[in-house]
PDB file of N, CA and C in Angstrom:
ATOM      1  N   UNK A   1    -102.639 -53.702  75.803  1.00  0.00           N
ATOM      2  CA  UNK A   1    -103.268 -52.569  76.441  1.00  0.00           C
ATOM      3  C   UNK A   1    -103.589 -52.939  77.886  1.00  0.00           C
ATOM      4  N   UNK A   2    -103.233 -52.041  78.558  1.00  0.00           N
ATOM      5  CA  UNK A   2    -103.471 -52.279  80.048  1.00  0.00           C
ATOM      6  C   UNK A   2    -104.078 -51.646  80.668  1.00  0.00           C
ATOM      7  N   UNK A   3    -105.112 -51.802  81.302  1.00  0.00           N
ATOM      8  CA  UNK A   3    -106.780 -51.380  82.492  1.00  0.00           C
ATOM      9  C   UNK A   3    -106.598 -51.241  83.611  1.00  0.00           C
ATOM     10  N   UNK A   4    -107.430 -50.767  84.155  1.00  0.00           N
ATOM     11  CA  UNK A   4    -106.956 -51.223  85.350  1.00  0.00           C
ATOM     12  C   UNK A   4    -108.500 -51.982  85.985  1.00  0.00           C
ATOM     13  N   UNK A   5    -108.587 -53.422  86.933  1.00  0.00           N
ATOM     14  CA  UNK A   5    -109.322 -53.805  87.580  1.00  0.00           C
ATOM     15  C   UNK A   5    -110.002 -54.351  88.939  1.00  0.00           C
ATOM     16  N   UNK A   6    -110.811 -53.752  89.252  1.00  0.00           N
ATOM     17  CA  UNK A   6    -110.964 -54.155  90.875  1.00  0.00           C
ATOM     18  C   UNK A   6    -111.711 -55.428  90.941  1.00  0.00           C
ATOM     19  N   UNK A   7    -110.887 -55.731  92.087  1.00  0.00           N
ATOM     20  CA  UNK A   7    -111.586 -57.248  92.433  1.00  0.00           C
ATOM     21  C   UNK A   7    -112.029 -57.066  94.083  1.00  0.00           C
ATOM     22  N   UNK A   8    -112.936 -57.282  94.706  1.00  0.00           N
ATOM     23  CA  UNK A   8    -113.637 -57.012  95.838  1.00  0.00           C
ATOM     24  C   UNK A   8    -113.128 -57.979  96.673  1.00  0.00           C
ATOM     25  N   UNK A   9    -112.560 -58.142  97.723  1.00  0.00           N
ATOM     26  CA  UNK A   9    -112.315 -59.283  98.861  1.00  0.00           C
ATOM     27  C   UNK A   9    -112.950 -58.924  99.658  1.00  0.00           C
ATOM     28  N   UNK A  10    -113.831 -59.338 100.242  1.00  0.00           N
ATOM     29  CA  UNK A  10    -114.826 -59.494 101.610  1.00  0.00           C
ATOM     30  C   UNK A  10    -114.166 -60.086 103.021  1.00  0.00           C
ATOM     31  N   UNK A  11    -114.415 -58.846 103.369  1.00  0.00           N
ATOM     32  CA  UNK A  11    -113.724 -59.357 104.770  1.00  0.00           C
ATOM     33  C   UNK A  11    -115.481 -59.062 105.775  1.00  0.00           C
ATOM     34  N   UNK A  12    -115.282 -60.703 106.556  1.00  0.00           N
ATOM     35  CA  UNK A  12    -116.624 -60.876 107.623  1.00  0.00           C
ATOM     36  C   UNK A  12    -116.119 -59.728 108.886  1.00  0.00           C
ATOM     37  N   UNK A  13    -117.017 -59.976 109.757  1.00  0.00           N
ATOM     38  CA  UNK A  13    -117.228 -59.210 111.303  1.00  0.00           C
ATOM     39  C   UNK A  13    -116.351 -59.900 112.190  1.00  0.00           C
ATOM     40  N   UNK A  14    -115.885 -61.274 111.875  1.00  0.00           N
ATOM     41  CA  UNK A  14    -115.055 -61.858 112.862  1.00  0.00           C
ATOM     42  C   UNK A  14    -113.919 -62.704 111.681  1.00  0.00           C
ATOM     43  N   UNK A  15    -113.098 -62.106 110.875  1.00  0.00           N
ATOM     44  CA  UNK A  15    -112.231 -62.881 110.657  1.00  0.00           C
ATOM     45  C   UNK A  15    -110.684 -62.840 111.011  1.00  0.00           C
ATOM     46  N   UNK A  16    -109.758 -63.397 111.150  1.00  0.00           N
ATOM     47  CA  UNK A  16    -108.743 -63.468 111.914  1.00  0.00           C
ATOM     48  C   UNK A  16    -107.597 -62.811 111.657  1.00  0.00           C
ATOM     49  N   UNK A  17    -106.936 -62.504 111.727  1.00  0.00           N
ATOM     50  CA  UNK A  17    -105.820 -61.703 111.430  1.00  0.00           C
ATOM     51  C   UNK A  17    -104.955 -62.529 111.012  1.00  0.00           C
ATOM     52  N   UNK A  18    -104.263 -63.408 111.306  1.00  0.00           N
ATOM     53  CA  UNK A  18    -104.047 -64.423 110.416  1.00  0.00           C
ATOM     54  C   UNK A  18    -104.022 -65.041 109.033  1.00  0.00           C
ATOM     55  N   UNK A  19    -105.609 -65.468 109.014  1.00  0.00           N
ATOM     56  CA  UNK A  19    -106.615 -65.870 107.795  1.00  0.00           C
ATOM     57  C   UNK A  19    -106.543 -64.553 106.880  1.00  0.00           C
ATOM     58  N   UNK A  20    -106.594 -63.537 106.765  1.00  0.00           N
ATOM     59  CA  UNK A  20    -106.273 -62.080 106.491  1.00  0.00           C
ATOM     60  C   UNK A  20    -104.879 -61.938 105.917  1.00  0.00           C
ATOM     61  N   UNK A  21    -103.985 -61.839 106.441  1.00  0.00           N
ATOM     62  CA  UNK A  21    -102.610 -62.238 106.526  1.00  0.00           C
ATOM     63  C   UNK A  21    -102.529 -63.173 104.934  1.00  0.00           C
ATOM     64  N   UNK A  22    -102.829 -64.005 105.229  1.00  0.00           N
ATOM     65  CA  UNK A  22    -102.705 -65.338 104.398  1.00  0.00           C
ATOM     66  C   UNK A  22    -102.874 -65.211 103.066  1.00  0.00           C
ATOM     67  N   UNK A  23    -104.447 -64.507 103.007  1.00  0.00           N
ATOM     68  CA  UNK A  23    -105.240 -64.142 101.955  1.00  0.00           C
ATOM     69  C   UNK A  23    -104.525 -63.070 100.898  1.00  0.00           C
ATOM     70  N   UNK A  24    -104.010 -62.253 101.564  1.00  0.00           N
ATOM     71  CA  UNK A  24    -103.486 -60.775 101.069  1.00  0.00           C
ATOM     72  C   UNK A  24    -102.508 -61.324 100.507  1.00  0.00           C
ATOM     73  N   UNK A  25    -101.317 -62.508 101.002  1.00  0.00           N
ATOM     74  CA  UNK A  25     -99.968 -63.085 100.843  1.00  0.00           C
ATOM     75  C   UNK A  25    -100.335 -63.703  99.341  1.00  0.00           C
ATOM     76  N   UNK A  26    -101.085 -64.310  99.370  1.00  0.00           N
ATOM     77  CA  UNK A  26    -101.570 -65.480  98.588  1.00  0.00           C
ATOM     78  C   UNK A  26    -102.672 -64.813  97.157  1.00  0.00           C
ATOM     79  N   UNK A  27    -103.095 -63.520  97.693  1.00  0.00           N
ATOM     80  CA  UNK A  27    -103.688 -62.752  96.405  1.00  0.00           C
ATOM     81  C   UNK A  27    -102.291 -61.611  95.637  1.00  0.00           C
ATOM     82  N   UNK A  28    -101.450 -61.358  96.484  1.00  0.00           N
ATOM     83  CA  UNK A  28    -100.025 -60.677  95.884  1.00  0.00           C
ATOM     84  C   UNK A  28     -99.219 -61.968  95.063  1.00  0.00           C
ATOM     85  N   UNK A  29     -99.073 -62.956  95.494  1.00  0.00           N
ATOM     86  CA  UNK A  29     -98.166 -63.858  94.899  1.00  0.00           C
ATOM     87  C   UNK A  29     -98.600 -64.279  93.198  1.00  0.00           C
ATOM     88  N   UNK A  30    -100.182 -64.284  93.242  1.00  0.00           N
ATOM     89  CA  UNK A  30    -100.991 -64.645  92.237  1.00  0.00           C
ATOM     90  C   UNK A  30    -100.794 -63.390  91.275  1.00  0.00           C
ATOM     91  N   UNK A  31    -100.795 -62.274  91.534  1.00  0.00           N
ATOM     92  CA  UNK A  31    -100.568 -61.058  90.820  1.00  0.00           C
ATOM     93  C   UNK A  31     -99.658 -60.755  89.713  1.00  0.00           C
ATOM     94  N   UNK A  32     -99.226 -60.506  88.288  1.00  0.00           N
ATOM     95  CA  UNK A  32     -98.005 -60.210  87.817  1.00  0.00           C
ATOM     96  C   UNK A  32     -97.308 -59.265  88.476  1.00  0.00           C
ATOM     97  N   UNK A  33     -96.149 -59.270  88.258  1.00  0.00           N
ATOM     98  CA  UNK A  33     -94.758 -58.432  88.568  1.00  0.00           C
ATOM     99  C   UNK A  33     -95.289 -57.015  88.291  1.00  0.00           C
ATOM    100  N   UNK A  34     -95.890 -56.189  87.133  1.00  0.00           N
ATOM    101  CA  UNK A  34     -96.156 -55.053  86.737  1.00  0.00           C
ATOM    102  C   UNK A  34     -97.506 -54.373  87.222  1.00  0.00           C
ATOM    103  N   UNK A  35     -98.257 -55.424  88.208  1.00  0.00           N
ATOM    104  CA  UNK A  35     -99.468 -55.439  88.660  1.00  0.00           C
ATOM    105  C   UNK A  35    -100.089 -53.920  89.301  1.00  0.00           C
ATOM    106  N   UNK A  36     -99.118 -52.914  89.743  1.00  0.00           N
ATOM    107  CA  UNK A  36     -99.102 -52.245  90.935  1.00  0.00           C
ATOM    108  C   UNK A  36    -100.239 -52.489  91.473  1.00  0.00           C
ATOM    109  N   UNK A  37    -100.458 -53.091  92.260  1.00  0.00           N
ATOM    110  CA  UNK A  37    -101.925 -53.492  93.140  1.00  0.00           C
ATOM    111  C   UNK A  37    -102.004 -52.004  94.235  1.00  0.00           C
ATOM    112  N   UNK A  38    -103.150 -51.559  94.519  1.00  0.00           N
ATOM    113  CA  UNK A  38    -103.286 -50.688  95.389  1.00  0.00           C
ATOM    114  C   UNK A  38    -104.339 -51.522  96.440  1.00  0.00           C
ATOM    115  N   UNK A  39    -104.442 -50.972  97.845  1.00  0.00           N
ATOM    116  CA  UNK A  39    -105.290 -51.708  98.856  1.00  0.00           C
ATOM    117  C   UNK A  39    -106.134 -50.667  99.303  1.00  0.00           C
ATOM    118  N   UNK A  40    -107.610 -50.501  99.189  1.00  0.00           N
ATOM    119  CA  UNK A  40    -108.203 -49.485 100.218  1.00  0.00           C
ATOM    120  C   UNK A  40    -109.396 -50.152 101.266  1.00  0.00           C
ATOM    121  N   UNK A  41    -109.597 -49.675 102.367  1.00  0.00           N
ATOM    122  CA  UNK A  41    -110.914 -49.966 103.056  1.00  0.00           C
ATOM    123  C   UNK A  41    -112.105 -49.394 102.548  1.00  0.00           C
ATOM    124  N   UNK A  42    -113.485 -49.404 102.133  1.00  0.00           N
ATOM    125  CA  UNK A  42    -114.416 -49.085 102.203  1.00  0.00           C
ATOM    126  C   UNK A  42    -115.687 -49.882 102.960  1.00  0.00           C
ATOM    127  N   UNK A  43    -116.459 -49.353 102.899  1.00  0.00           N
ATOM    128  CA  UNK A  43    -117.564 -49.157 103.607  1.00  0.00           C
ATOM    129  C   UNK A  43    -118.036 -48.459 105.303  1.00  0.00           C
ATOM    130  N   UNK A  44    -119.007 -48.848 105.877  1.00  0.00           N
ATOM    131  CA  UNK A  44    -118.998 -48.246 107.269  1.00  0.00           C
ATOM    132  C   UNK A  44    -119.588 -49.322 107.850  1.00  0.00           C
ATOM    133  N   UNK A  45    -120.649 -48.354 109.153  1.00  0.00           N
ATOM    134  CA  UNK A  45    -121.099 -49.907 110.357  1.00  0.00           C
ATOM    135  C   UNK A  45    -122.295 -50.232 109.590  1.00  0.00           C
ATOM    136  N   UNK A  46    -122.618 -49.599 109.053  1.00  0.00           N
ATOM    137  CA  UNK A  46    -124.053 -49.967 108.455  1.00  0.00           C
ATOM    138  C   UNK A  46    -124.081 -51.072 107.717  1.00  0.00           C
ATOM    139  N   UNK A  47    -123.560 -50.806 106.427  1.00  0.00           N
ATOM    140  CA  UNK A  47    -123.593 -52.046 105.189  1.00  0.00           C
ATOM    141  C   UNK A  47    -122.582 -52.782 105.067  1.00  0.00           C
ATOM    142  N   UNK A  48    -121.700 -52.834 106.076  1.00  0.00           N
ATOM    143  CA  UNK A  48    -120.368 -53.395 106.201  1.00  0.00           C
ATOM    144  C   UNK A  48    -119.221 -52.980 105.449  1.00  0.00           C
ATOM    145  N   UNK A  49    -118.168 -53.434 105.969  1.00  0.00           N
ATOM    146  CA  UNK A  49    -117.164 -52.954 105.539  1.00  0.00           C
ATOM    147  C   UNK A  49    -116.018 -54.341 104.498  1.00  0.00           C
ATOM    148  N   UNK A  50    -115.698 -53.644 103.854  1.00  0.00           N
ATOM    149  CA  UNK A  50    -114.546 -54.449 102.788  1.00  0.00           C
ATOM    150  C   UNK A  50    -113.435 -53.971 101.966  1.00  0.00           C
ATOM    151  N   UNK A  51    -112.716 -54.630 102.113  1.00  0.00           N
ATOM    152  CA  UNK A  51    -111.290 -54.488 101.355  1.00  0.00           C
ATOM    153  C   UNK A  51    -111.586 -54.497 100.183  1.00  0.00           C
ATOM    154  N   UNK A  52    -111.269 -53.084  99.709  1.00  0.00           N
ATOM    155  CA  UNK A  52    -110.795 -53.246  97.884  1.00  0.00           C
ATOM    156  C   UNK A  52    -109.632 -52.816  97.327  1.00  0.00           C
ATOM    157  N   UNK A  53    -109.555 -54.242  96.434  1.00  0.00           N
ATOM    158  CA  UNK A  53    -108.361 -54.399  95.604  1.00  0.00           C
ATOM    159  C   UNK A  53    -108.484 -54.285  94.426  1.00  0.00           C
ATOM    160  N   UNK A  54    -106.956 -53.323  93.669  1.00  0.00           N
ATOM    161  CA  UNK A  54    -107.636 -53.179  92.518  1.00  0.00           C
ATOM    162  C   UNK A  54    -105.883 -53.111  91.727  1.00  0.00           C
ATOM    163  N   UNK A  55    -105.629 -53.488  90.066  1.00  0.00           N
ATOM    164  CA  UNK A  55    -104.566 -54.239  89.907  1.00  0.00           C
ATOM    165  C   UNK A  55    -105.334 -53.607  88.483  1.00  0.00           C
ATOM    166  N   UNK A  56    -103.703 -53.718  87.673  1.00  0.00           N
ATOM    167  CA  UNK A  56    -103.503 -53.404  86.232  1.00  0.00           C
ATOM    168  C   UNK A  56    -103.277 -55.192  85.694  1.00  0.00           C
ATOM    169  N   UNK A  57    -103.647 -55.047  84.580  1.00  0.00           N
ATOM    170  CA  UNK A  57    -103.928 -56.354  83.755  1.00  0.00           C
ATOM    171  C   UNK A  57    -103.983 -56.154  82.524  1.00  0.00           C
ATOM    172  N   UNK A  58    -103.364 -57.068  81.574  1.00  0.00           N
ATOM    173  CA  UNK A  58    -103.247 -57.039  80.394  1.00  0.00           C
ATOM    174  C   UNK A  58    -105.031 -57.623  80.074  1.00  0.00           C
ATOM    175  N   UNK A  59    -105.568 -56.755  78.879  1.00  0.00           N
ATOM    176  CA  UNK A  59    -107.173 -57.385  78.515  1.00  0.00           C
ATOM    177  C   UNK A  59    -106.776 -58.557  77.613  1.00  0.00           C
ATOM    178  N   UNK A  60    -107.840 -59.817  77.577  1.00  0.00           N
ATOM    179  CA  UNK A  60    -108.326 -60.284  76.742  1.00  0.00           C
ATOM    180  C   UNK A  60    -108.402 -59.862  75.786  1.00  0.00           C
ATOM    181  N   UNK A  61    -108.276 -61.463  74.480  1.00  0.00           N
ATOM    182  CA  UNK A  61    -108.594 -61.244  73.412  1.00  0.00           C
ATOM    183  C   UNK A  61    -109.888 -60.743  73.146  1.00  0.00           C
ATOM    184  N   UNK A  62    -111.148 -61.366  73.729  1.00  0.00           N
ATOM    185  CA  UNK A  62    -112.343 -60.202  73.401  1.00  0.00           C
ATOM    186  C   UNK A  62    -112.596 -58.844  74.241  1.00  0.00           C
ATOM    187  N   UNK A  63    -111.761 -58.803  74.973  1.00  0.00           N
ATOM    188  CA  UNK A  63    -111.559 -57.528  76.059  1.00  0.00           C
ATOM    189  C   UNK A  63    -111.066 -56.679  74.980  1.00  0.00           C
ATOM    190  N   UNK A  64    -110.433 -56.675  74.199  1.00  0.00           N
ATOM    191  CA  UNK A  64    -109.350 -55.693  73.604  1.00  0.00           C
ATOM    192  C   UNK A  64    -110.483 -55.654  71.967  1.00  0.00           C
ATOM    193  N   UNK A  65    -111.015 -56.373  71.574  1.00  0.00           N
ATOM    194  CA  UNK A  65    -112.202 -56.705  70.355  1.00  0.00           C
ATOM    195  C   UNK A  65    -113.187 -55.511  70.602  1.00  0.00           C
ATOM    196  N   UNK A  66    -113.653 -55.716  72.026  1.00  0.00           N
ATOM    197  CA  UNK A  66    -114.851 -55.171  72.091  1.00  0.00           C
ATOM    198  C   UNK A  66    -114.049 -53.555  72.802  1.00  0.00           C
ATOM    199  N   UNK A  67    -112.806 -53.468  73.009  1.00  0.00           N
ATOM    200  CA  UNK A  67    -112.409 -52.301  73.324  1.00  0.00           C
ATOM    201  C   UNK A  67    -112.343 -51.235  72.221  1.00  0.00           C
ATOM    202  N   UNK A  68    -112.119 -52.165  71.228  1.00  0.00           N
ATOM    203  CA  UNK A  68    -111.328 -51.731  69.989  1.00  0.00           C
ATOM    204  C   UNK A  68    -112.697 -51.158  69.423  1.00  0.00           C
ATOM    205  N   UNK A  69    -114.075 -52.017  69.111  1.00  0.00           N
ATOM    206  CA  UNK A  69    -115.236 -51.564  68.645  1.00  0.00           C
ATOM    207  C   UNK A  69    -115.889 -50.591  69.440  1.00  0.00           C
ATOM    208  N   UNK A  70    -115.808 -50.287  70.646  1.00  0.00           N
ATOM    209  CA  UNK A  70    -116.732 -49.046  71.542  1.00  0.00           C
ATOM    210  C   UNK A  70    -115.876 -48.176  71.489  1.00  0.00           C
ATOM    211  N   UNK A  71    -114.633 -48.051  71.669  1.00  0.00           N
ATOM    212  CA  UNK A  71    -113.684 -46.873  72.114  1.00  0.00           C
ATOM    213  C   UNK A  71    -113.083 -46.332  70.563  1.00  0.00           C
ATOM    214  N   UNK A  72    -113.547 -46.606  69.423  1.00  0.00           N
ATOM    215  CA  UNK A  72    -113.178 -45.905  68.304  1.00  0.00           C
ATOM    216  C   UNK A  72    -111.971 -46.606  67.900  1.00  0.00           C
ATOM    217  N   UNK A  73    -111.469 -46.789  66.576  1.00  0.00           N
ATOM    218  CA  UNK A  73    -109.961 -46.737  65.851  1.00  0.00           C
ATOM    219  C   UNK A  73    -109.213 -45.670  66.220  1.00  0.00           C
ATOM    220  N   UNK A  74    -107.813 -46.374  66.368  1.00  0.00           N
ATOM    221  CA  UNK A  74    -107.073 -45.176  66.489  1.00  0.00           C
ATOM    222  C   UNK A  74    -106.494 -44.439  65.480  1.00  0.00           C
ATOM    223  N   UNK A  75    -106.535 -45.250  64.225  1.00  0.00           N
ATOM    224  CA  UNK A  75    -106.005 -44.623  63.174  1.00  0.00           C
ATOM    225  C   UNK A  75    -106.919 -43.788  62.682  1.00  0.00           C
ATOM    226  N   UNK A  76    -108.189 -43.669  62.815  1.00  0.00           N
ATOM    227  CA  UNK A  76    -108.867 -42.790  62.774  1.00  0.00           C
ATOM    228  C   UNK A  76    -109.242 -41.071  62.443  1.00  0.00           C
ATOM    229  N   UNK A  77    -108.105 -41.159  63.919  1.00  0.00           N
ATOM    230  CA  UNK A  77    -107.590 -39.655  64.369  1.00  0.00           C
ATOM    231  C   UNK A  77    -107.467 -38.438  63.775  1.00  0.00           C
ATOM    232  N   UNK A  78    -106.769 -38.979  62.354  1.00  0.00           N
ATOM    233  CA  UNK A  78    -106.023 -37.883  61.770  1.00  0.00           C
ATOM    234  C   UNK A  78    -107.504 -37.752  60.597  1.00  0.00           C
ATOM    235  N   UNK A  79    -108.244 -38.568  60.499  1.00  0.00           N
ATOM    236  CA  UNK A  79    -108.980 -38.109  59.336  1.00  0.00           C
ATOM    237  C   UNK A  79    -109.975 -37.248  60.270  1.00  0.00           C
ATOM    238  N   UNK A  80    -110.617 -37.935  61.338  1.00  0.00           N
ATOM    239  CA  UNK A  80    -111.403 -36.458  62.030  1.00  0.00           C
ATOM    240  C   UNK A  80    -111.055 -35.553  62.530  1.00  0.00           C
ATOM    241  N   UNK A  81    -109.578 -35.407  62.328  1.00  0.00           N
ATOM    242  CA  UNK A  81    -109.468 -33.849  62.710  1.00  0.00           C
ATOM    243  C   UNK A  81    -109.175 -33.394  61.579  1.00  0.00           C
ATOM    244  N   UNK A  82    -108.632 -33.645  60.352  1.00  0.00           N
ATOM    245  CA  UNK A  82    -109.251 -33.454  59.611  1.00  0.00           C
ATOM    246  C   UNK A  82    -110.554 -32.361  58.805  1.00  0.00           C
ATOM    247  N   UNK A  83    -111.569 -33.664  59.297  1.00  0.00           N
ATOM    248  CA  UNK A  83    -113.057 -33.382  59.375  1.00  0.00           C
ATOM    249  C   UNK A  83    -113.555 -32.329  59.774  1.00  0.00           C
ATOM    250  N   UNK A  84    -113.054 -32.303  60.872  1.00  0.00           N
ATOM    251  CA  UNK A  84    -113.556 -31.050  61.768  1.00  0.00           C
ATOM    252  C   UNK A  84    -112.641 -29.572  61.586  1.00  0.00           C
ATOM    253  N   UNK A  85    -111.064 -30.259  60.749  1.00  0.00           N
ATOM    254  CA  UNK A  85    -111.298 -28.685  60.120  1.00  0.00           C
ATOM    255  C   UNK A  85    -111.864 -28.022  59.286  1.00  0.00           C
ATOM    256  N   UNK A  86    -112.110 -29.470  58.455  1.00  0.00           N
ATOM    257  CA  UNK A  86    -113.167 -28.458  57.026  1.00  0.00           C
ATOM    258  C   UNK A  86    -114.321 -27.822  57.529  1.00  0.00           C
ATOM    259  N   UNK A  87    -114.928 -28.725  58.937  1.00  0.00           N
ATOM    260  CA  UNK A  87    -116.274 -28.526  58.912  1.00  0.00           C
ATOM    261  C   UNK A  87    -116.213 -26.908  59.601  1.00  0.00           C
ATOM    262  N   UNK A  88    -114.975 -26.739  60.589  1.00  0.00           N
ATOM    263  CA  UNK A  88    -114.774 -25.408  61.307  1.00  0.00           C
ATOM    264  C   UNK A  88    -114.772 -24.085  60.273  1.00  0.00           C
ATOM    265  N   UNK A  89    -114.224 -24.554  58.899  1.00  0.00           N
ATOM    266  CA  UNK A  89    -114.230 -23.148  57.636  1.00  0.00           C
ATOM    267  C   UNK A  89    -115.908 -23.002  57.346  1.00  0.00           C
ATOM    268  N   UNK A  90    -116.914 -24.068  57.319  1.00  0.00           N
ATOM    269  CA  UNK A  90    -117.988 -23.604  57.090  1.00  0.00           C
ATOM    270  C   UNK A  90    -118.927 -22.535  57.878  1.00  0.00           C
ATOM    271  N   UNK A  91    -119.605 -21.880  56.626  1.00  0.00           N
ATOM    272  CA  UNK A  91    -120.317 -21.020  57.599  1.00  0.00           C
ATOM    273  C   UNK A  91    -121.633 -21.101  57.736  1.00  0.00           C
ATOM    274  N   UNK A  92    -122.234 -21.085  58.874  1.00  0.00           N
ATOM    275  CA  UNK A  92    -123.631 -21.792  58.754  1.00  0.00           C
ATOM    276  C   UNK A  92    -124.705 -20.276  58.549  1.00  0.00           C
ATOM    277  N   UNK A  93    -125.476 -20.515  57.393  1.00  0.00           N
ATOM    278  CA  UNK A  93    -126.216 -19.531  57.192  1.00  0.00           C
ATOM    279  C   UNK A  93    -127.658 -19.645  58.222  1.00  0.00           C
ATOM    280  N   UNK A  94    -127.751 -18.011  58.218  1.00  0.00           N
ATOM    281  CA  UNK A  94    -128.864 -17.753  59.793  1.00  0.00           C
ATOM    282  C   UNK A  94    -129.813 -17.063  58.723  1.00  0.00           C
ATOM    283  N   UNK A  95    -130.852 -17.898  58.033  1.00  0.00           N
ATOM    284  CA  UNK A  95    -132.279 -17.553  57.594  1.00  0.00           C
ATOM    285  C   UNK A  95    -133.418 -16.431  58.551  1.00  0.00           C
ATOM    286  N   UNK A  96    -133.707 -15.898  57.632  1.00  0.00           N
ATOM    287  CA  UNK A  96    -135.203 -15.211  58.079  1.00  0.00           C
ATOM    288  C   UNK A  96    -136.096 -16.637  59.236  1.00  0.00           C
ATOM    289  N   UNK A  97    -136.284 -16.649  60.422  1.00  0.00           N
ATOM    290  CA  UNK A  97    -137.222 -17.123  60.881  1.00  0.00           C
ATOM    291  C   UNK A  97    -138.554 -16.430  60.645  1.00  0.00           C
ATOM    292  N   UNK A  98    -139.061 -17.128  60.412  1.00  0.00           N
ATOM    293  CA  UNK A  98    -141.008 -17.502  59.934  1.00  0.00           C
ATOM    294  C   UNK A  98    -141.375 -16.980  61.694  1.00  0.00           C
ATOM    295  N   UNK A  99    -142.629 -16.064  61.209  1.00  0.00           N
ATOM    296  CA  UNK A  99    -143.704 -15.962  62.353  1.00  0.00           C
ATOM    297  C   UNK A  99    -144.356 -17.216  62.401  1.00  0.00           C
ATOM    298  N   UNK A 100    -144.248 -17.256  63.675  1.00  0.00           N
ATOM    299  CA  UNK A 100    -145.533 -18.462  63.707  1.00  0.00           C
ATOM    300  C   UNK A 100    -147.214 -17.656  64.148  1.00  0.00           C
TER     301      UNK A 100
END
């Protein structure tokens, strides 16, 4: 199963174009083949500004554990819909409400 994840590179107020250069070369090479990496700028003058990078990745064995336990079974599926057709034939009875 594949995610997608950002990883933050910090770029300072004075770094070189070069050193930059290098970094970007050397964080693509590290990347898998299927990676599609995307590049954006954020921030402004205020809180500074930084490069974000962000890349598809196969999860971990407990990445995919704990995916598997929060995000539901998939085999699942067919019994709650199912479920929810029986529950859609019921009809919910509307009682006399009580004065209070």
């Amino acid at each position: 199963m594949r995610k997608r994840v950002k990883d933050f590179i910090e770029i300072g107020d004075f770094t070189s174009l070069d050193r930059l250069i290098t970094t970007l070369n050397a964080l693509r090479d590290s990347l898998p083949a299927d990676a599609e990496p995307e590049l954006k700028m954020r921030g402004d003058d205020v809180f500074g500004r930084r490069f974000s990078i962000s890349y598809f990745r196969e999860l971990t064995v407990e990445e995919a554990a704990l995916d598997a336990k929060y995000n539901g079974d998939s085999r699942a599926g067919p019994q709650l819909a199912a479920l929810t057709k029986q529950l859609d034939g019921v009809e919910l009875g509307r009682g006399k409400r009580k004065a209070a």
